[in-house]
N, C-alpha and C. Protein backbone atom coordinates (compact mmCIF):
# COMPACT_ATOMS: atom_id res chain seq x y z
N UNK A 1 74.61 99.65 74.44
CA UNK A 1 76.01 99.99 74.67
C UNK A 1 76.87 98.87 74.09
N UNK A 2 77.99 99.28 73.43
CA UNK A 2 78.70 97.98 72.53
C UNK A 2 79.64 97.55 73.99
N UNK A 3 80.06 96.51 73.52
CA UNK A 3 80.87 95.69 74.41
C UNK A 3 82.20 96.32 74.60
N UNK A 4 82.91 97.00 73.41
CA UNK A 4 83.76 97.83 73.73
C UNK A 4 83.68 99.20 74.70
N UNK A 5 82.63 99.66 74.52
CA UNK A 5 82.54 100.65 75.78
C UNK A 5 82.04 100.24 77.03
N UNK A 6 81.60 98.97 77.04
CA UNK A 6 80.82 98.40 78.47
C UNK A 6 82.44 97.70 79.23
N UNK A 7 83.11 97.39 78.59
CA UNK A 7 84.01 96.13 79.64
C UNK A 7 85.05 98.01 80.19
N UNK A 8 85.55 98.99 79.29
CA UNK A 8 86.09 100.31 80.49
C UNK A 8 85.64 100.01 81.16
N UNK A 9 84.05 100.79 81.22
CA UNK A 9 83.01 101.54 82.03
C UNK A 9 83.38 100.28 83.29
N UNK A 10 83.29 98.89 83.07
CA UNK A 10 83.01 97.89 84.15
C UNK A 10 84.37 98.40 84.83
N UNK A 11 85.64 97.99 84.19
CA UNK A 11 86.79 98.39 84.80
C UNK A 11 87.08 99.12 85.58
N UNK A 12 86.80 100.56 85.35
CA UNK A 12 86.48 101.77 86.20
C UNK A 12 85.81 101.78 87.29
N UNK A 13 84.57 100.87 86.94
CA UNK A 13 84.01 100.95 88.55
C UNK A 13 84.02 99.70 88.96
N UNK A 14 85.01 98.80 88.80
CA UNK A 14 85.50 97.95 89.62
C UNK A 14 86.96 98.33 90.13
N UNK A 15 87.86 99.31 89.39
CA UNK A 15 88.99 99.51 90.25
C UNK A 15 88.78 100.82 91.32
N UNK A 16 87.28 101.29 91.24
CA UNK A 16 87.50 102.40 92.26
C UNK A 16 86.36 101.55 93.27
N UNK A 17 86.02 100.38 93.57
CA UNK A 17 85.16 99.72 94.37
C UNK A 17 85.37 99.98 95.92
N UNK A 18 84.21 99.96 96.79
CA UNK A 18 84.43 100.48 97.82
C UNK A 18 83.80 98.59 98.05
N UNK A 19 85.10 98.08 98.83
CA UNK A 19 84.85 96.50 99.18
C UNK A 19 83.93 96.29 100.71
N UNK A 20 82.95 97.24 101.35
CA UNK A 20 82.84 97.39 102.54
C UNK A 20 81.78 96.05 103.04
N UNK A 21 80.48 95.64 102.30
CA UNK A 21 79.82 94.82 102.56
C UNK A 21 80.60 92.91 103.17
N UNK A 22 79.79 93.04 103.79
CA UNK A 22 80.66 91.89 104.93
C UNK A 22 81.74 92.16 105.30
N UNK A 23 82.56 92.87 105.04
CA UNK A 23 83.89 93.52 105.64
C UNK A 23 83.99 93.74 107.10
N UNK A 24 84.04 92.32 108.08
CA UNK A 24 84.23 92.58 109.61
C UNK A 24 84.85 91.77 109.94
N UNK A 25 85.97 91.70 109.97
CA UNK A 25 87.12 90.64 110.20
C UNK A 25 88.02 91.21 110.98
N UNK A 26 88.97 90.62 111.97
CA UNK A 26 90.02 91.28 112.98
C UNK A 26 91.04 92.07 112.10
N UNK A 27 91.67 92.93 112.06
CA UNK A 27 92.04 93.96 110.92
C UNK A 27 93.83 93.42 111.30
N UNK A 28 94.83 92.03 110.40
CA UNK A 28 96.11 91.76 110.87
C UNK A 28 96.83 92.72 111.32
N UNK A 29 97.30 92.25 111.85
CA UNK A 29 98.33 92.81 113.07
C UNK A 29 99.50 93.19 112.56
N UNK A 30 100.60 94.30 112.69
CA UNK A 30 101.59 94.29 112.03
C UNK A 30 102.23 95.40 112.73
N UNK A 31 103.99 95.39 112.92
CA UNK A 31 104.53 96.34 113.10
C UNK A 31 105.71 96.82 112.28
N UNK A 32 105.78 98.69 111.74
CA UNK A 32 106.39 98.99 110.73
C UNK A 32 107.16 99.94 111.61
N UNK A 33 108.37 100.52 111.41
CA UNK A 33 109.33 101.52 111.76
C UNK A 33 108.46 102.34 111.10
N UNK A 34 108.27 103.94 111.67
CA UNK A 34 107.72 104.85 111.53
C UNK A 34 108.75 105.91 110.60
N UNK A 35 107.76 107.18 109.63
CA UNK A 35 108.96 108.23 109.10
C UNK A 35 109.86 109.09 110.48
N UNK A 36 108.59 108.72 111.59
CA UNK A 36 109.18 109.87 113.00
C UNK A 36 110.30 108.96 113.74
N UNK A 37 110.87 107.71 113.19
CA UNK A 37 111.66 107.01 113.76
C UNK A 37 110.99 106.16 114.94
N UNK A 38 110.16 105.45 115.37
CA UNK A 38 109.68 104.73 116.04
C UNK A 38 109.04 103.56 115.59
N UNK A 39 109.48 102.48 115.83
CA UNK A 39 108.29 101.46 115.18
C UNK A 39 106.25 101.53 116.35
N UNK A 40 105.82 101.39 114.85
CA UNK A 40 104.35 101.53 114.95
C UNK A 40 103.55 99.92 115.23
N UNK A 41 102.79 99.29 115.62
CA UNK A 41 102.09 98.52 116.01
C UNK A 41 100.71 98.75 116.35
N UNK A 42 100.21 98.03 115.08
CA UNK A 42 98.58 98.38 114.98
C UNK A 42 97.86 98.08 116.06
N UNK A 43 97.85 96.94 116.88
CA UNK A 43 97.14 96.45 117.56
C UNK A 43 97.27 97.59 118.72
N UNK A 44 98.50 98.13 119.04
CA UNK A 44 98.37 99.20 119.91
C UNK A 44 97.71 100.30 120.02
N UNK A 45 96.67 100.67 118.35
CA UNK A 45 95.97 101.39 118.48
C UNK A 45 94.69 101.11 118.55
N UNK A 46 94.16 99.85 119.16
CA UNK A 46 92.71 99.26 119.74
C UNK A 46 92.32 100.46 120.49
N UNK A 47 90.76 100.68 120.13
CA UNK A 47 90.33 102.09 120.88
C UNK A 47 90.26 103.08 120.12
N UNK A 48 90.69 103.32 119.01
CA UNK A 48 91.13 104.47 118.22
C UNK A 48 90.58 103.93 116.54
N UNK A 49 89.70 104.42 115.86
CA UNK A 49 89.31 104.37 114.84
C UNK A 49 90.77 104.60 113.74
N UNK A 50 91.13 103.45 113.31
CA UNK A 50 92.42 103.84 112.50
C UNK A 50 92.12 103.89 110.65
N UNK A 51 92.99 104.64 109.76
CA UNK A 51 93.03 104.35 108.35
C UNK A 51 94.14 104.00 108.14
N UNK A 52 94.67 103.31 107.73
CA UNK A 52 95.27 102.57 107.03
C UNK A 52 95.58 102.69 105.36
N UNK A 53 96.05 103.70 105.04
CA UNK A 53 96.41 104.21 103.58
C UNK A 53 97.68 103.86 102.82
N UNK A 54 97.49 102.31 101.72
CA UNK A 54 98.87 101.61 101.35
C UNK A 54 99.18 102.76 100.20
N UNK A 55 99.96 102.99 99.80
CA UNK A 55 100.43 104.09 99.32
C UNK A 55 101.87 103.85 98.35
N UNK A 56 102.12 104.54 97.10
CA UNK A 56 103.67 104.25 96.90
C UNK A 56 104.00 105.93 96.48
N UNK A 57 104.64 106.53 96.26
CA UNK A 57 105.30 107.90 95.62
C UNK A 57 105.01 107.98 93.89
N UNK A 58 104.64 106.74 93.63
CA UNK A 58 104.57 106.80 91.62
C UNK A 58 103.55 106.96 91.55
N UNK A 59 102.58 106.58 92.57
CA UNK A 59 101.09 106.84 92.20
C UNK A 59 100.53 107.83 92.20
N UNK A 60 100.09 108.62 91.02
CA UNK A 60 99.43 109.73 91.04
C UNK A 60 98.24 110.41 91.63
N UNK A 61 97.08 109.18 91.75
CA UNK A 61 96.43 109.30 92.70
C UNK A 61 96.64 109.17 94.34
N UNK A 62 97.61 108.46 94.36
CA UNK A 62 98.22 108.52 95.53
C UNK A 62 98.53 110.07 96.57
N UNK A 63 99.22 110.44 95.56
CA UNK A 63 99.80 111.90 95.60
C UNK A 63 98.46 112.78 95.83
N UNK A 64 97.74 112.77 95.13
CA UNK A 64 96.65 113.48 95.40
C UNK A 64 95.75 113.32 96.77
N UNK A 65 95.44 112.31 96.81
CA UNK A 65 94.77 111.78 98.25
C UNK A 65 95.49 112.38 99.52
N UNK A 66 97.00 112.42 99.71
CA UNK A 66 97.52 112.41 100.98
C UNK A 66 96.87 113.83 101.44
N UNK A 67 96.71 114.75 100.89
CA UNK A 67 96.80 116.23 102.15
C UNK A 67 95.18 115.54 102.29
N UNK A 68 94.39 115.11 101.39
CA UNK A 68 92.61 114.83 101.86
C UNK A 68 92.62 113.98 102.64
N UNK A 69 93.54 113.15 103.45
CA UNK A 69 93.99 112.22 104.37
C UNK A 69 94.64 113.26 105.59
N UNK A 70 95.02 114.20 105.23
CA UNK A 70 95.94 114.96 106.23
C UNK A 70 94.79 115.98 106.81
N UNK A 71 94.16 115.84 106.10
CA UNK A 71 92.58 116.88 106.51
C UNK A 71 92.09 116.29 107.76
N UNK A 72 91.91 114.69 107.23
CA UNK A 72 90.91 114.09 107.91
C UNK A 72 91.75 113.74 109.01
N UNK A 73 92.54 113.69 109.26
CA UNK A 73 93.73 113.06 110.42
C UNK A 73 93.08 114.52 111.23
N UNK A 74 93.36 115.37 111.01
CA UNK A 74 93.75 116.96 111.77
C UNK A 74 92.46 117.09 112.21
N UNK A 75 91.32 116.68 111.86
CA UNK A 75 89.96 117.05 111.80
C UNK A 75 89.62 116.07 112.85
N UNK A 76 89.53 114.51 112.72
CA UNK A 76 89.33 114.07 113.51
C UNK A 76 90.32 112.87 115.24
N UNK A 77 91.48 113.70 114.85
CA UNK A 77 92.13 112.84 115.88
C UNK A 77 91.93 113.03 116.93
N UNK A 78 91.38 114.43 117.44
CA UNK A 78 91.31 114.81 119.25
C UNK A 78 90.32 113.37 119.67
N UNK A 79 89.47 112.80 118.47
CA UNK A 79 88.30 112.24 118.91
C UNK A 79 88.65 110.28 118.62
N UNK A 80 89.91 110.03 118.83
CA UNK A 80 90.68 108.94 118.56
C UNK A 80 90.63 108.18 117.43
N UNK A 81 90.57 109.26 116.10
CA UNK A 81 91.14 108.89 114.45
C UNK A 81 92.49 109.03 114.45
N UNK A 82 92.97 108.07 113.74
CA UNK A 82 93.99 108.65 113.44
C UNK A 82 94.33 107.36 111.49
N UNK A 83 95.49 108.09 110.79
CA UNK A 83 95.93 108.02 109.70
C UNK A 83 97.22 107.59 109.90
N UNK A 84 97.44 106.35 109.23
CA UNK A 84 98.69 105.63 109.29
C UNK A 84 98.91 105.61 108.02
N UNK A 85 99.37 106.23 107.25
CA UNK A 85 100.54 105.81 105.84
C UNK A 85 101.73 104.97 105.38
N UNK A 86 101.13 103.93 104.68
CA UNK A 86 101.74 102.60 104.70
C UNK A 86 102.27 103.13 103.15
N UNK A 87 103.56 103.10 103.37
CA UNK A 87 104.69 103.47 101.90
C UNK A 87 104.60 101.64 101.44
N UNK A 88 104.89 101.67 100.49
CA UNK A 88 105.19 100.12 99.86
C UNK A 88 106.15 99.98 98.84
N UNK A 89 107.44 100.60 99.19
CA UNK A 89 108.21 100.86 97.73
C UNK A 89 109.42 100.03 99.02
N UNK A 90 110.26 99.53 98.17
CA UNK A 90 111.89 98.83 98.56
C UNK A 90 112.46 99.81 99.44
N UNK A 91 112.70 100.70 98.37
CA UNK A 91 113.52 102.21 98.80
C UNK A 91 112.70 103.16 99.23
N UNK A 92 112.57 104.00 100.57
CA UNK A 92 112.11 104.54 100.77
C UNK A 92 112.20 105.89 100.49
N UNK A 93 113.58 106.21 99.82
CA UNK A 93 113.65 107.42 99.34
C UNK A 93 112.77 108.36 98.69
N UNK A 94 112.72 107.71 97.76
CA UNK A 94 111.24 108.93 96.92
C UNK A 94 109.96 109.03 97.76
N UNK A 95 109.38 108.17 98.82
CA UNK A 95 108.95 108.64 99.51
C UNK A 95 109.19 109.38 100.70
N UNK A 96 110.53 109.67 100.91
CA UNK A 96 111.17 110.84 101.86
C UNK A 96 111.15 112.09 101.32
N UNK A 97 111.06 112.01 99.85
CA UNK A 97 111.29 113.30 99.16
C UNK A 97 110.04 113.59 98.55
N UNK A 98 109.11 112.89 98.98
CA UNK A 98 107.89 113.50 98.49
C UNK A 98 107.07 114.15 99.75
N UNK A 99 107.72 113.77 100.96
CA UNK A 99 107.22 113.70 101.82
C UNK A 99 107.83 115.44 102.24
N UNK A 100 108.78 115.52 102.23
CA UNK A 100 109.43 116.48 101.87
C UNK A 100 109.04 117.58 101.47
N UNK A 101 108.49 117.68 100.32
CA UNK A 101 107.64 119.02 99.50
C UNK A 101 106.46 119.03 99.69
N UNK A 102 105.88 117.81 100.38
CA UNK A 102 104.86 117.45 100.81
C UNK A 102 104.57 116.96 101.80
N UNK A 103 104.60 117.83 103.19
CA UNK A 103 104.81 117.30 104.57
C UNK A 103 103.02 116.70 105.01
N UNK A 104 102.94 115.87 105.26
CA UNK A 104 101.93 115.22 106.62
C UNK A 104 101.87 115.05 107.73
N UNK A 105 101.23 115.38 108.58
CA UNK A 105 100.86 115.27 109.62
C UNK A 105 100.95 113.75 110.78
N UNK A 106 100.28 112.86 109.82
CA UNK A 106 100.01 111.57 110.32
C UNK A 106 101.63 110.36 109.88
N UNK A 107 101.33 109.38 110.54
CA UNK A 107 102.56 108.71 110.85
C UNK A 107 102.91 108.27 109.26
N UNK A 108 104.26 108.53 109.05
CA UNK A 108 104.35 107.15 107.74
C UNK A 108 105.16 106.35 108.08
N UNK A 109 104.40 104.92 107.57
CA UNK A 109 105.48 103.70 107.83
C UNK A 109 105.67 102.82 106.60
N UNK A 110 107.00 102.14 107.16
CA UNK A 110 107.67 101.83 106.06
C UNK A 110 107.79 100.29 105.47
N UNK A 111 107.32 99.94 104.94
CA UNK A 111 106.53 98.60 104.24
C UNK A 111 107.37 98.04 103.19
N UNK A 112 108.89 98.08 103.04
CA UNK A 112 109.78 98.05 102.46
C UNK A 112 110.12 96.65 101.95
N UNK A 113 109.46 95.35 103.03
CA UNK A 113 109.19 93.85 102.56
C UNK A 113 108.06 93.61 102.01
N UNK A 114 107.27 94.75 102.15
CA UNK A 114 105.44 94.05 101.69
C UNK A 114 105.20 93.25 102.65
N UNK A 115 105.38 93.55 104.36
CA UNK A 115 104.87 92.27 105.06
C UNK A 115 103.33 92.67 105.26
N UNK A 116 102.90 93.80 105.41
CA UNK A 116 101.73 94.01 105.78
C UNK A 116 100.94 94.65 104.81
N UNK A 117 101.50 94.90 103.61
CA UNK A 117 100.93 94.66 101.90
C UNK A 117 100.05 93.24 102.24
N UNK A 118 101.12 92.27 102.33
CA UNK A 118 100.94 90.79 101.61
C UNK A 118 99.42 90.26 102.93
N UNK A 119 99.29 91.02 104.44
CA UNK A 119 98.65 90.37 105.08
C UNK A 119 96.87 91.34 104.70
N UNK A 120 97.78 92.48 103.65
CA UNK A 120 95.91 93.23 103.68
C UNK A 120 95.65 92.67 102.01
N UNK A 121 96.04 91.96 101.37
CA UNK A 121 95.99 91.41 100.41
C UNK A 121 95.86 92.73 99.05
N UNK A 122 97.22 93.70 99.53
CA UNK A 122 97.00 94.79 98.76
C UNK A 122 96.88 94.41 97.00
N UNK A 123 96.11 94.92 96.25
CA UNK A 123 96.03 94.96 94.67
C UNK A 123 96.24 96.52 94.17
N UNK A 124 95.94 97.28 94.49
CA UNK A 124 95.79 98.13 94.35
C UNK A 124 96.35 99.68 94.80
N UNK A 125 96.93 100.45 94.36
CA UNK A 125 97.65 101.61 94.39
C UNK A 125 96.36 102.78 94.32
N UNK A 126 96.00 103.71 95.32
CA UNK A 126 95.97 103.21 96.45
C UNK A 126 95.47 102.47 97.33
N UNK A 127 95.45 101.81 98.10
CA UNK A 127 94.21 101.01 99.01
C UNK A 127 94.05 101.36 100.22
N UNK A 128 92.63 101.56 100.47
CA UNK A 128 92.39 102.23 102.10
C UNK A 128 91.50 101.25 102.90
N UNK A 129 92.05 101.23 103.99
CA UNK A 129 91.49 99.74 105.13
C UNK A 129 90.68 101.23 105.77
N UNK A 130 89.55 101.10 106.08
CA UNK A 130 89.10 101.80 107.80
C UNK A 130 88.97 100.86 108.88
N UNK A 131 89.20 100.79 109.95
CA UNK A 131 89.43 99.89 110.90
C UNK A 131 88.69 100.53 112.27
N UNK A 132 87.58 99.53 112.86
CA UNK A 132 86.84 100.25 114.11
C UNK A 132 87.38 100.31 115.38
N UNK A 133 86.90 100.49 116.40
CA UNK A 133 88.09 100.54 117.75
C UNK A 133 88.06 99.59 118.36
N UNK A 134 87.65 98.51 117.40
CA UNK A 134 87.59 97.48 118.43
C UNK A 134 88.96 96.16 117.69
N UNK A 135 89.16 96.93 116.88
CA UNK A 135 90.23 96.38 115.62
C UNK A 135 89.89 95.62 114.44
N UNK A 136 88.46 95.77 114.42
CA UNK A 136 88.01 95.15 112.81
C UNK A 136 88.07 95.94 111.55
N UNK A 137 88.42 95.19 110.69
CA UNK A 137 88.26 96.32 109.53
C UNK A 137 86.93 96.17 109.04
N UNK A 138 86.82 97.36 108.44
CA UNK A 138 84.78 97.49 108.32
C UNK A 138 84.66 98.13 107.04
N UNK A 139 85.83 98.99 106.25
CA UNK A 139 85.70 99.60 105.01
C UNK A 139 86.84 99.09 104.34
N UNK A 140 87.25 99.12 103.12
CA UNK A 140 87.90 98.80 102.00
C UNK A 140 87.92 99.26 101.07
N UNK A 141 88.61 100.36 100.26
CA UNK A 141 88.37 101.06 98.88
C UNK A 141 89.88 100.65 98.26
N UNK A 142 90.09 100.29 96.71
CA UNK A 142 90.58 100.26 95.90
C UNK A 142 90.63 101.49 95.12
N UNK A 143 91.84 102.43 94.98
CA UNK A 143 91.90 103.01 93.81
C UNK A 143 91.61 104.34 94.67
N UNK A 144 91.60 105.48 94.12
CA UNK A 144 91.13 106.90 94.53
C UNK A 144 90.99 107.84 93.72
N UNK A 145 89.65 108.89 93.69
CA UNK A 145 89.24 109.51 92.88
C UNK A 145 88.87 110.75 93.78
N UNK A 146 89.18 111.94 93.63
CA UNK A 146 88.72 113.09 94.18
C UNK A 146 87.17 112.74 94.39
N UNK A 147 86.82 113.37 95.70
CA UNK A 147 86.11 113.34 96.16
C UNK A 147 85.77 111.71 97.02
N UNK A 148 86.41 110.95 97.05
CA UNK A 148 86.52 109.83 97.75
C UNK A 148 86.28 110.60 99.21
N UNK A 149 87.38 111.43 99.64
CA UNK A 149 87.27 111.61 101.05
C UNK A 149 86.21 111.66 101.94
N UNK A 150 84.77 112.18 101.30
CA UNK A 150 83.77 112.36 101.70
C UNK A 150 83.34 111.46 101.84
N UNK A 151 83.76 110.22 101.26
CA UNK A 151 82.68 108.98 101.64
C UNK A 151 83.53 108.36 103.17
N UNK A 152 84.90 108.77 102.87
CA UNK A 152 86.03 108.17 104.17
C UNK A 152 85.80 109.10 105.12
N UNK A 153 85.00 110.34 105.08
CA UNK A 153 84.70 111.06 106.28
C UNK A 153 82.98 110.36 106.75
N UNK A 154 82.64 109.93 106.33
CA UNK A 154 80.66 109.37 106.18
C UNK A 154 81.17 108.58 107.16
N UNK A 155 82.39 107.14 106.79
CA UNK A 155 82.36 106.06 107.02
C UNK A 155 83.00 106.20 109.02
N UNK A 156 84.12 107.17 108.74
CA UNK A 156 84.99 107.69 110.12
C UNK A 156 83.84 108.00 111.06
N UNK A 157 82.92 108.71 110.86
CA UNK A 157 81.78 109.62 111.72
C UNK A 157 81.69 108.49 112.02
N UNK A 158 80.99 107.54 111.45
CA UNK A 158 80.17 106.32 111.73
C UNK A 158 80.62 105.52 112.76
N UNK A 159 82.16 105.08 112.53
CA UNK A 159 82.71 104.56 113.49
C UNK A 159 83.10 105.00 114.48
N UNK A 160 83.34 106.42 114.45
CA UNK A 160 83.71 107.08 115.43
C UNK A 160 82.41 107.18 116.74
N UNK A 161 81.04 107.11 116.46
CA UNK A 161 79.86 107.07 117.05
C UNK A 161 79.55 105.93 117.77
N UNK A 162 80.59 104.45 117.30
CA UNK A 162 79.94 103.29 117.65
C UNK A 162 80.89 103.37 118.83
C-alpha cells in the first residue's frame, strides 16, 4: 500500500476512534440551561446511565446521528438512560431551527461558552461521552458514521446491567 493511500485510510480510522480502553474517570461536572428552559446538572443524574452527545447544527454527521440518539433515548429511558445534547455553537439559533424541523425527544443544552466542551476535552464534531451510574465515563467516540448506534446500544446494555 503506497504511503499516499495509507496516511487517509489511518485518518479515517483515527477520526472515527472509539477512545473506550482505560476510559474510567469521574465524568466533570457541569451545568447548562436546557432547550425545555431549565438548567441541567450532570451530577444530578448519578444513578442513570447518561450520553452525552457534543453536537453543533453544521455538522453533517451530526445531523444524521440525532433521531439514532432519539431512538436510543425512547428505547431505553424507562430503564434510567437518558440523552443529553450538548449544542456548542455561540448562537444558538440554528440549533433552534434545526431542532425545529427536527424535533427530539431528549434534553438539549446549551454550551454557548464551551465550558463543558473545554472540561470533556472536545476535538471533534461529533463527540459522544457514555457515562455509568455511578458517574464515570467508560466510552468515548470521535466522529460518527451510520451504524455507530449499534455499538452505543452494545455499550448502554452493558452499563445499564452493571
Amino acid at each position: 500500500m503506497t504511503k499516499r493511500l495509507l496516511i487517509p485510510l489511518l485518518a479515517v480510522f483515527f477520526s472515527s476512534l472509539s477512545l473506550a480502553e482505560g476510559l474510567n474517570k469521574p465524568a466533570p461536572d457541569f451545568t447548562l440551561k436546557s432547550n425545555q428552559g431549565n438548567n441541567i446538572r450532570l451530577n444530578e443524574l448519578k444513578g442513570n446511565v447518561v450520553l452525552l452527545n457534543f453536537w453543533a447544527s453544521w455538522c453533517g454527521p451530526c445531523r444524521k446521528e440525532m433521531p439514532e440518539l432519539d431512538k436510543l433515548h425512547k428505547k431505553y429511558q424507562r430503564l434510567g438512560f437518558t440523552v443529553l445534547g450538548v449544542n456548542v455553537e455561540e448562537d444558538n439559533s440554528a440549533a433552534n431551527k434545526l431542532l425545529a424541523a427536527n424535533p427530539v425527544d431528549f434534553p438539549i443544552l446549551y454550551d454557548s461558552e464551551n465550558n463543558a466542551s473545554k472540561l470533556y476535552e472536545v476535538s471533534a464534531m461529533p463527540t459522544t461521552v457514555i457515562i455509568d451510574r455511578d458517574g464515570n465515563m467508560r466510552f468515548m467516540h470521535l466522529a460518527y458514521q451510520a451504524g455507530y448506534e449499534k455499538m452505543y446500544e452494545k455499550q448502554i446494555k452493558q452499563l445499564i446491567r452493571e
